[in-house]
N, C-alpha and C. Protein backbone atom coordinates (compact mmCIF):
# COMPACT_ATOMS: atom_id res chain seq x y z
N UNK A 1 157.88 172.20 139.85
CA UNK A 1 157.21 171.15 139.12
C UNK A 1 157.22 171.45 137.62
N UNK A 2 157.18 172.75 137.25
CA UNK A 2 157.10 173.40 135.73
C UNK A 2 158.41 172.87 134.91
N UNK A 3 159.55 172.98 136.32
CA UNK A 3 161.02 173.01 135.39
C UNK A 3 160.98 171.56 135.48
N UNK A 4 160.36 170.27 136.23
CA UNK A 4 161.03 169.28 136.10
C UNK A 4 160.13 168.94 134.94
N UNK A 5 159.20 169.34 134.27
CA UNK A 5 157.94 168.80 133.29
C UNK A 5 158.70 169.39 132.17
N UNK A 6 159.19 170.70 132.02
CA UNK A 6 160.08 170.96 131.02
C UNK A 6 161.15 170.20 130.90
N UNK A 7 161.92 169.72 131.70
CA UNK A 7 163.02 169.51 131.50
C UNK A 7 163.15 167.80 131.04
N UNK A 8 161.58 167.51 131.48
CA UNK A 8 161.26 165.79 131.22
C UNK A 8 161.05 166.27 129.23
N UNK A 9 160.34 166.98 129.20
CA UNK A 9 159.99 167.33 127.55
C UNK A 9 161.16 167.94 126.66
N UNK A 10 162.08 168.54 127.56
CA UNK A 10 163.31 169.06 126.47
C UNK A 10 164.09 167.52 126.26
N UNK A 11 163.92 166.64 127.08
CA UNK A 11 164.64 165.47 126.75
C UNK A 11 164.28 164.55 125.89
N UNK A 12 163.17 164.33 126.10
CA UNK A 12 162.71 163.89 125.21
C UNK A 12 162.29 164.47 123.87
N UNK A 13 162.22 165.40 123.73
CA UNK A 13 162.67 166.10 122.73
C UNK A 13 163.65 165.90 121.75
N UNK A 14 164.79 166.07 122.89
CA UNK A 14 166.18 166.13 122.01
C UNK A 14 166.62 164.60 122.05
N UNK A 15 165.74 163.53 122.31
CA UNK A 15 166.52 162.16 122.31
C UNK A 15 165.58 162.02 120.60
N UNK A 16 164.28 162.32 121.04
CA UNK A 16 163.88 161.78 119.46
C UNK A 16 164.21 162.87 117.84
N UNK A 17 164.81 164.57 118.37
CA UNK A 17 165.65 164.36 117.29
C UNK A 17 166.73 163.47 116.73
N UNK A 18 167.56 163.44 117.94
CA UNK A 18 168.78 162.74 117.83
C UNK A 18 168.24 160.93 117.23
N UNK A 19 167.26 160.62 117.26
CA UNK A 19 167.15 159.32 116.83
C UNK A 19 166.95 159.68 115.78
N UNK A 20 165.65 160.33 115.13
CA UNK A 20 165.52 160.59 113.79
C UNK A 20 167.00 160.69 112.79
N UNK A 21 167.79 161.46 113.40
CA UNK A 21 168.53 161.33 112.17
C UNK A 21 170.06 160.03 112.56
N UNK A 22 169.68 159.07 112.81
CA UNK A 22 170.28 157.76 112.38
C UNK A 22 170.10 157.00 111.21
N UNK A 23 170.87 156.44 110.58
CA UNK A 23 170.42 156.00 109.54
C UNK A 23 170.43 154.54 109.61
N UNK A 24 169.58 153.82 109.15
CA UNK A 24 169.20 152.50 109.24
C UNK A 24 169.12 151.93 107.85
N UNK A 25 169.77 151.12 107.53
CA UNK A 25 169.94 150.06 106.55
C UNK A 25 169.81 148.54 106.54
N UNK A 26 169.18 147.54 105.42
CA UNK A 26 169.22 146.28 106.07
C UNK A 26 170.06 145.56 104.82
N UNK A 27 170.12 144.14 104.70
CA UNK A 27 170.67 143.82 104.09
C UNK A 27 170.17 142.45 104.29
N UNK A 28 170.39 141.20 102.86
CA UNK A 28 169.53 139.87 102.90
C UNK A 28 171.37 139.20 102.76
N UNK A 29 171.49 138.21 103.78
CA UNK A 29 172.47 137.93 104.02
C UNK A 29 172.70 136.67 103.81
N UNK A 30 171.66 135.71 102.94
CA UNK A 30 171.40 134.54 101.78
C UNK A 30 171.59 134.79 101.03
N UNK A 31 171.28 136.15 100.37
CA UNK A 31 171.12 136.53 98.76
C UNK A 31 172.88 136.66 98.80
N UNK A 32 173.45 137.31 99.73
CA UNK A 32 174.85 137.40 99.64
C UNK A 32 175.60 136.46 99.35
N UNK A 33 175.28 135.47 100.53
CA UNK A 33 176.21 134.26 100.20
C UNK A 33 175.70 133.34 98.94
N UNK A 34 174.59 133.15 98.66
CA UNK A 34 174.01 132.89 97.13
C UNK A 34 175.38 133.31 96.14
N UNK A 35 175.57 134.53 96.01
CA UNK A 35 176.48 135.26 95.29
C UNK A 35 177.92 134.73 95.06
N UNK A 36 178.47 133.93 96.67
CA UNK A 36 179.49 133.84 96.32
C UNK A 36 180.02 132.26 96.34
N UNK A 37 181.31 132.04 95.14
CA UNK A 37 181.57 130.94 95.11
C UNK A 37 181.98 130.82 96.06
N UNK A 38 182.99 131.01 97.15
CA UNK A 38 183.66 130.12 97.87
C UNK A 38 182.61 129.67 99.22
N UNK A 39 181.13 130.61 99.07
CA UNK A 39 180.17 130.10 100.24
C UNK A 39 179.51 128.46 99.54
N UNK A 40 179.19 129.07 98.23
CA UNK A 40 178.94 127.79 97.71
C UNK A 40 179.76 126.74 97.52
N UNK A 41 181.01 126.81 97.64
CA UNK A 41 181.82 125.72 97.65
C UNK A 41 181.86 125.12 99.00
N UNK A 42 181.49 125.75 100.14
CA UNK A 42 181.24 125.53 100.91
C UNK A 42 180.69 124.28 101.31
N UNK A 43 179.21 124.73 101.01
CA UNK A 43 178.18 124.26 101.21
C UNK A 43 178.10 122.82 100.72
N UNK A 44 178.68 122.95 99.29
CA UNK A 44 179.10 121.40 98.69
C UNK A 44 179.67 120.70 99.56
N UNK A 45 180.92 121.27 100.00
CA UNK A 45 181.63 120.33 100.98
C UNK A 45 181.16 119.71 102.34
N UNK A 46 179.84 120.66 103.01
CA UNK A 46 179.37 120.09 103.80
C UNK A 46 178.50 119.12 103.41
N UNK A 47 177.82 119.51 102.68
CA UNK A 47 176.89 118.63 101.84
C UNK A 47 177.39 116.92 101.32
N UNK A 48 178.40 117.31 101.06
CA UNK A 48 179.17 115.69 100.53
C UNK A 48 179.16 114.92 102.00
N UNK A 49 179.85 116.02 102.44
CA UNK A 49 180.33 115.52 103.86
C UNK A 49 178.97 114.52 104.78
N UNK A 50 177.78 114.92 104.71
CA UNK A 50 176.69 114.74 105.15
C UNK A 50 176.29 113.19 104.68
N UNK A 51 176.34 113.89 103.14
CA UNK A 51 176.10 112.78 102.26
C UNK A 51 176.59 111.24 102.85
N UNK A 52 178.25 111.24 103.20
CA UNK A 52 179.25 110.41 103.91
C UNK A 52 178.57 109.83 104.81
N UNK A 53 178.44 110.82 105.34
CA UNK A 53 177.65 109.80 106.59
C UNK A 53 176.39 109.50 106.93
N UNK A 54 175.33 109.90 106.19
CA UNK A 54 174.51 109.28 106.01
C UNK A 54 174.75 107.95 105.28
N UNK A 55 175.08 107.38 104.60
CA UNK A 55 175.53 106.36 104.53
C UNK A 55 176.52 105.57 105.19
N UNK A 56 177.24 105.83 105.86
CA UNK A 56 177.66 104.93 107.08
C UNK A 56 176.41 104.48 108.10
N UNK A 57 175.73 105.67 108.33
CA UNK A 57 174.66 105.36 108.98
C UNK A 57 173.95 104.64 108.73
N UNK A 58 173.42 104.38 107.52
CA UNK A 58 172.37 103.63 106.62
C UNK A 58 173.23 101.84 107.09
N UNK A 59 174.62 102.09 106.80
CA UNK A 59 175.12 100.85 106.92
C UNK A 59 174.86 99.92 108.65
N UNK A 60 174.95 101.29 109.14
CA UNK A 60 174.97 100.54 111.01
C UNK A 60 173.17 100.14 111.07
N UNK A 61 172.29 101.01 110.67
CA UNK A 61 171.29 100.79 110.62
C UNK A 61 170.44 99.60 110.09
N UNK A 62 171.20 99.22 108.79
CA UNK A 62 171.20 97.55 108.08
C UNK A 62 171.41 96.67 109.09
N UNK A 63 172.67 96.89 109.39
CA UNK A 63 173.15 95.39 110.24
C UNK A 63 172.35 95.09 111.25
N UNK A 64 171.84 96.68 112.24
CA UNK A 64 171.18 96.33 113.25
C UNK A 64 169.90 96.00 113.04
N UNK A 65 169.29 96.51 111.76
CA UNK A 65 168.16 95.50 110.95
C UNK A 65 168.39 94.18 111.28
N UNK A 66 169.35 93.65 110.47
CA UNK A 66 169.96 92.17 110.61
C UNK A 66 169.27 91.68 111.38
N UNK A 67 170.64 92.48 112.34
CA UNK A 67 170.75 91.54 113.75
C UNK A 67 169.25 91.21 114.11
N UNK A 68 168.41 92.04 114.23
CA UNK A 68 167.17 92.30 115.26
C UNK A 68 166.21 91.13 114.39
N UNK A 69 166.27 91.41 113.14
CA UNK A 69 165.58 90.06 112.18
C UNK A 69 166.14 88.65 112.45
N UNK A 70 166.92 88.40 112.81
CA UNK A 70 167.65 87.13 113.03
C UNK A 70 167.41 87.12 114.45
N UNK A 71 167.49 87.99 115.36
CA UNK A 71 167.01 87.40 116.68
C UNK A 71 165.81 87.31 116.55
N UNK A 72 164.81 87.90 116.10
CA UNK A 72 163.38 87.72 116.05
C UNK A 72 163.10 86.27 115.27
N UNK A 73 163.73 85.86 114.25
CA UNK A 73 163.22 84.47 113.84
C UNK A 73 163.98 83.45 114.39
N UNK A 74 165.05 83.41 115.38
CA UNK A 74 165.37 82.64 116.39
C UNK A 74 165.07 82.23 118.03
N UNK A 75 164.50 83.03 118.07
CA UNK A 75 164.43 83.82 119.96
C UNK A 75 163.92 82.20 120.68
N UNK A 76 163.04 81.60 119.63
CA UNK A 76 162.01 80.84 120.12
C UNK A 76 162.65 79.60 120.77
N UNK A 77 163.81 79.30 119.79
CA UNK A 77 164.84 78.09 120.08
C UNK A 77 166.14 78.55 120.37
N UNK A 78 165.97 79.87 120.72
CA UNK A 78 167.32 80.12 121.59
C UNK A 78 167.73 79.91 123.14
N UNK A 79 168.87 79.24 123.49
CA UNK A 79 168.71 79.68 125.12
C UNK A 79 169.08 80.47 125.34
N UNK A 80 168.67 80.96 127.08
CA UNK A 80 168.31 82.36 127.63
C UNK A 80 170.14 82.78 127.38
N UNK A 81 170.96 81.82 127.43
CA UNK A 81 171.96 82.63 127.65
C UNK A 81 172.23 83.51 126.14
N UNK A 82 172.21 82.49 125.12
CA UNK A 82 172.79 82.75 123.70
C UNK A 82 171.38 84.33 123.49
N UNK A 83 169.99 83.95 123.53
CA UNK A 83 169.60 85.30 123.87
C UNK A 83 169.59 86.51 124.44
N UNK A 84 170.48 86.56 125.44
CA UNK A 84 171.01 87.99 126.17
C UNK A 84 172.17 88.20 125.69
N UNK A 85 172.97 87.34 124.74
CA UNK A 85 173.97 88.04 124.17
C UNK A 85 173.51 88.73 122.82
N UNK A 86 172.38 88.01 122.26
CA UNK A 86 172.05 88.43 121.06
C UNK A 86 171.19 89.93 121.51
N UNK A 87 170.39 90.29 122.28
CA UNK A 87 169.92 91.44 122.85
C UNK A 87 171.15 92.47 123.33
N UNK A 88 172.22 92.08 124.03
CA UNK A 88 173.01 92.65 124.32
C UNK A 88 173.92 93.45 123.18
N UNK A 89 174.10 92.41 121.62
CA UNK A 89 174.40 92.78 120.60
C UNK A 89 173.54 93.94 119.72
N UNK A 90 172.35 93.91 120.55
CA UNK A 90 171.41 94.58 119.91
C UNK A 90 171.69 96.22 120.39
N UNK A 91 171.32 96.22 121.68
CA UNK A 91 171.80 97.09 122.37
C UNK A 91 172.46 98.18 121.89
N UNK A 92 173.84 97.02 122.08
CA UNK A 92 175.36 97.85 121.57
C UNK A 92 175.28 98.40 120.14
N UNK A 93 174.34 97.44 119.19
CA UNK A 93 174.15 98.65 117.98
C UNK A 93 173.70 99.61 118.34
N UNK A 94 172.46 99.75 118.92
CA UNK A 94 171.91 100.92 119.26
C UNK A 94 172.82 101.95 119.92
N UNK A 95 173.58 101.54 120.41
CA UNK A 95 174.45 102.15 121.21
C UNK A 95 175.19 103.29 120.56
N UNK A 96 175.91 101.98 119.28
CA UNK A 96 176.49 102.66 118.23
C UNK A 96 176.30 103.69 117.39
N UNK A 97 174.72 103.74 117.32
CA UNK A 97 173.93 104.32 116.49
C UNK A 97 173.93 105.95 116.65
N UNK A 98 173.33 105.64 118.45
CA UNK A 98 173.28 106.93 118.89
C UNK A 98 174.51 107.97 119.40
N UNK A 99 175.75 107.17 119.29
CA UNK A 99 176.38 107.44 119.93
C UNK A 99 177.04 108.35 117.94
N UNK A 100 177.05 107.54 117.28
CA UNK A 100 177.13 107.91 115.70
C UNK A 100 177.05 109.79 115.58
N UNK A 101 175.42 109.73 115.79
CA UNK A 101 174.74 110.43 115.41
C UNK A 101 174.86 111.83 116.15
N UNK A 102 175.35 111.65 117.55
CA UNK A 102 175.65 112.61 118.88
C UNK A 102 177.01 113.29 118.02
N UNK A 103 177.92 112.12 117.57
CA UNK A 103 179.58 112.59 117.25
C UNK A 103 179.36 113.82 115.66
N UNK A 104 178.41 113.09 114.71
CA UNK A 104 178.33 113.92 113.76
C UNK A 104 177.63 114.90 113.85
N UNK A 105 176.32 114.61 114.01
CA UNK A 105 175.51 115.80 114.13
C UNK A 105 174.72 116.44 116.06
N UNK A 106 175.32 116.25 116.62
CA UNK A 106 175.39 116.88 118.30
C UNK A 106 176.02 118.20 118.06
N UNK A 107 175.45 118.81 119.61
CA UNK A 107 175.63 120.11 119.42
C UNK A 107 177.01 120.68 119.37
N UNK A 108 178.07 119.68 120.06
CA UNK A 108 179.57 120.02 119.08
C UNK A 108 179.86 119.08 118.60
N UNK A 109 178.96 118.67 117.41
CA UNK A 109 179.34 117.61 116.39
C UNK A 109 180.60 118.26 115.24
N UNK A 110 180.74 117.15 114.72
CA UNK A 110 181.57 117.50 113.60
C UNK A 110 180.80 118.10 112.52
N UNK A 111 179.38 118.08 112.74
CA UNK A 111 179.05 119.06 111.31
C UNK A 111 178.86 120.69 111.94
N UNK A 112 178.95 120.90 112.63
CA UNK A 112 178.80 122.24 113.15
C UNK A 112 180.22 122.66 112.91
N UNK A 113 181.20 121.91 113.57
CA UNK A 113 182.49 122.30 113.71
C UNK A 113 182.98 122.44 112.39
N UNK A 114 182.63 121.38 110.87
CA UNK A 114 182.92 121.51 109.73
C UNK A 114 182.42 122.84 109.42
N UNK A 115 181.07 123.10 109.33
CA UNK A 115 180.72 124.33 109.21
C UNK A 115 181.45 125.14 109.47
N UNK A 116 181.44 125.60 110.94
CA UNK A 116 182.10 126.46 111.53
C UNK A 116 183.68 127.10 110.78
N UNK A 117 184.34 125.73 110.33
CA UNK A 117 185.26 125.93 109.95
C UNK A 117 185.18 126.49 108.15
N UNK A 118 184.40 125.67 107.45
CA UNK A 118 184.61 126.31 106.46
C UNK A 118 184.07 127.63 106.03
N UNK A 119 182.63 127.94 106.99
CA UNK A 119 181.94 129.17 106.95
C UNK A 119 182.77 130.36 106.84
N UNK A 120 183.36 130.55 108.34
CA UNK A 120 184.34 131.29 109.09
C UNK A 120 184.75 132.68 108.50
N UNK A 121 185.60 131.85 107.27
CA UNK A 121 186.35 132.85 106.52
C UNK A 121 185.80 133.56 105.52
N UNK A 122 184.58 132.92 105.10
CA UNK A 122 183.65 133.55 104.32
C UNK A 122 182.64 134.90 104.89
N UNK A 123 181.73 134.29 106.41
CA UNK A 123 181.30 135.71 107.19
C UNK A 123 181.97 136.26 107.36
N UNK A 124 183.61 136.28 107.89
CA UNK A 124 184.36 137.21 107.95
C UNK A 124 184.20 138.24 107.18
N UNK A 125 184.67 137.54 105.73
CA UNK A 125 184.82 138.39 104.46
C UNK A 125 183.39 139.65 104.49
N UNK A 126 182.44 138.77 104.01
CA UNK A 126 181.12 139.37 103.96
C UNK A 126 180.81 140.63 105.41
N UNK A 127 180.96 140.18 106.58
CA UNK A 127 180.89 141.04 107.74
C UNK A 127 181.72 142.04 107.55
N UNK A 128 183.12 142.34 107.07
CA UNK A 128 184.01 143.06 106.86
C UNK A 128 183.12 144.23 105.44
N UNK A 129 182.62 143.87 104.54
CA UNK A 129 182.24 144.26 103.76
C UNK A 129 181.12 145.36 103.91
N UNK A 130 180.08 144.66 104.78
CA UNK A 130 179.04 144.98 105.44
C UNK A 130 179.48 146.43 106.14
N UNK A 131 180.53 146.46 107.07
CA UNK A 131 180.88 147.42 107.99
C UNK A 131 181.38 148.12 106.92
N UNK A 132 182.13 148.16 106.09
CA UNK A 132 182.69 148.86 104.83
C UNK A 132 181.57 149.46 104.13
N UNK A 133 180.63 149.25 103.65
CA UNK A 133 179.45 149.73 103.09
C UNK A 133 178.79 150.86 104.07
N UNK A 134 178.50 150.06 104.90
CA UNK A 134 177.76 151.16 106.29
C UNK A 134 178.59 152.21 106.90
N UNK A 135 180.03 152.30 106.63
CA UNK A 135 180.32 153.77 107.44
C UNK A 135 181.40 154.09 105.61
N UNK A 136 181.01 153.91 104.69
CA UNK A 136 181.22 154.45 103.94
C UNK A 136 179.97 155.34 103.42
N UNK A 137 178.80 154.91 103.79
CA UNK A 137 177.41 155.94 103.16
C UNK A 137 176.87 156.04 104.62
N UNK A 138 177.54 156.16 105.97
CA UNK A 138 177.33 156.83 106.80
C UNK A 138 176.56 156.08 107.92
N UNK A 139 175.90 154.45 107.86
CA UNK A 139 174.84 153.89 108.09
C UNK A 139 175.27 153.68 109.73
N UNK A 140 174.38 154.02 110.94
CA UNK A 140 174.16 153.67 111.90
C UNK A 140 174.00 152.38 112.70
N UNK A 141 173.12 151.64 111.64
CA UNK A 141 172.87 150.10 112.08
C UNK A 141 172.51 149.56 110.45
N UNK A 142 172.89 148.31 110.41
CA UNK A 142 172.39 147.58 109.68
C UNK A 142 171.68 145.99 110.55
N UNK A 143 170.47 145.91 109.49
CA UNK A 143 169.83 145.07 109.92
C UNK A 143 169.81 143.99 109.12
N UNK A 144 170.40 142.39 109.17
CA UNK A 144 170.05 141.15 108.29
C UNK A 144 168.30 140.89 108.19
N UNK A 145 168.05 141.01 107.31
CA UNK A 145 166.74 140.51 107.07
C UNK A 145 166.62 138.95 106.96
N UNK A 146 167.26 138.39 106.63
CA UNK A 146 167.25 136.69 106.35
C UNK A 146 167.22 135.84 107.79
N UNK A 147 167.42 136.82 109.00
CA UNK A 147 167.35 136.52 110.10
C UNK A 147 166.39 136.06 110.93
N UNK A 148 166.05 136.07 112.00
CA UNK A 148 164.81 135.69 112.96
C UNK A 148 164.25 136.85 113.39
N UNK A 149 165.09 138.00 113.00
CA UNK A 149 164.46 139.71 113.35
C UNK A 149 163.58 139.54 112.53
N UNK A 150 161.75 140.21 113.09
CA UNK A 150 160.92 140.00 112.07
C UNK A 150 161.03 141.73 111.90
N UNK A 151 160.72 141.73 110.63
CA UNK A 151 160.71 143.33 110.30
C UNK A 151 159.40 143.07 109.03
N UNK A 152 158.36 144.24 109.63
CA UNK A 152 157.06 144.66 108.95
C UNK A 152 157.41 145.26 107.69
N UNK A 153 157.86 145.95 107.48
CA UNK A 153 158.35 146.78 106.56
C UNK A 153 159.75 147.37 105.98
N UNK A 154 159.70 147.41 105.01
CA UNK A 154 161.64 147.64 104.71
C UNK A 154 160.93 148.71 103.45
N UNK A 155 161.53 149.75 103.43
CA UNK A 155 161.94 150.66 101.94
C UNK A 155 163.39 149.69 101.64
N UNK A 156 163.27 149.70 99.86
CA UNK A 156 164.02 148.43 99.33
C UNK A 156 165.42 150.24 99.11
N UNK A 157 165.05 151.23 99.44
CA UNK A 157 165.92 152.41 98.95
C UNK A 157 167.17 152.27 99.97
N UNK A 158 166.56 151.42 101.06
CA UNK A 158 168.03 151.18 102.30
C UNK A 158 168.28 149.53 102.33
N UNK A 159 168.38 149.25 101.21
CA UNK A 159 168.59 148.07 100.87
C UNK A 159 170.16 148.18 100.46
N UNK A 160 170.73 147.38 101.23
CA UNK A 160 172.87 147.54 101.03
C UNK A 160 172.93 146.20 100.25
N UNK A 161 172.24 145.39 100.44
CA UNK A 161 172.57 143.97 99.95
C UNK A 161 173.78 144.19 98.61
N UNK A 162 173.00 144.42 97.70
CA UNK A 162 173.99 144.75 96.09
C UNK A 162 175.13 145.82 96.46
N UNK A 163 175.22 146.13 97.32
CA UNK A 163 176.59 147.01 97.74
C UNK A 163 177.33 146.31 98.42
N UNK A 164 176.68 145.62 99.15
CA UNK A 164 177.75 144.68 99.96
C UNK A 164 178.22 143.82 98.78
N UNK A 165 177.43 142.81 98.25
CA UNK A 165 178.52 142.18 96.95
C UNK A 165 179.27 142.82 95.87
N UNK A 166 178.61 143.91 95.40
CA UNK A 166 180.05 144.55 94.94
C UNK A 166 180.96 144.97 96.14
N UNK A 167 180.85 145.13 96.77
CA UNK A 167 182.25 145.00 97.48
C UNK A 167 182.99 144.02 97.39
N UNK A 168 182.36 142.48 98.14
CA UNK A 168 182.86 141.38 97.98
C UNK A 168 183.74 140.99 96.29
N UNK A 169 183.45 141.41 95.79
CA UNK A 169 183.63 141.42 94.48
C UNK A 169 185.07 142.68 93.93
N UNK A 170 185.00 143.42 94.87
CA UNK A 170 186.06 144.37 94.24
C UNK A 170 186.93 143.85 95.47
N UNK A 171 186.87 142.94 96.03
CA UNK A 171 188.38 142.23 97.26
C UNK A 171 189.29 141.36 96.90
């Protein structure tokens, strides 16, 4: 019983030296792309892009205004038939609408996929950098702070951020 109580304590022992000396670094991975033009050029382009279609949208959204105002100040002297086409017209905007809104912004919309695409080459860059920084000063893990990881406390002394953009910067 002595040797298995020792042998539970030499392990643990030697797991929490061995952790102690890892080195842990974080890094703000906004402030990065902040830094660089081609993220910000980016961003413009999605941004326009957005811009685009929010106004197409605005436009389907008018008409089906329209429509719905013009059946509402007609309905009274309409017949049932000419009214189920005008509801049916209604509909199909709606239809349009949602169906709009699924294509651009859905979960494989074209703004994800725009993203996706123009991001891409930029995290690359930056991720490449990141790993370059960290096993050039030896670092074990790095942690994004700009993330959903909540972290209590940071020493700003294992802060890579400004190392990672000069890197980006000397590529």
């Amino acid at each position: 019983m002595k040797l298995k109580t020792a042998l539970i304590f030499t392990l643990m022992f030697v797991s929490a030296v061995s952790y102690s000396q890892q080195k842990i670094g974080y890094i703000d991975s906004k402030v990065i792309l902040e830094t660089l033009q081609d993220a910000r050029d980016a961003q413009t382009n999605l941004d326009n892009l957005v811009q685009k279609w929010k106004t197409e949208l605005q436009a389907f959204n008018d008409s089906l205004a329209f429509v719905k105002d013009d059946y509402n100040k007609k309905k009274l002297i309409l017949t049932e038939k000419v009214k189920q086409l005008k509801e049916d017209e209604i509909k199909e905007k709606e239809k349009q609408i949602a169906d709009f809104k699924q294509q651009k912004y859905g979960e494989n919309g074209e703004y994800f996929q725009k993203q996706s695409e123009l991001m891409k080459p930029v995290q690359d860059r930056v991720f490449k950098a990141i790993q370059d920084v960290a096993k050039e000063d030896g670092y074990d893990f790095v942690i994004d702070r700009s993330s959903q990881l909540m972290l209590l406390y940071m020493n700003s002394k294992y802060d890579l951020t400004q190392k990672v953009i000069n890197k980006l910067g000397t590529q």
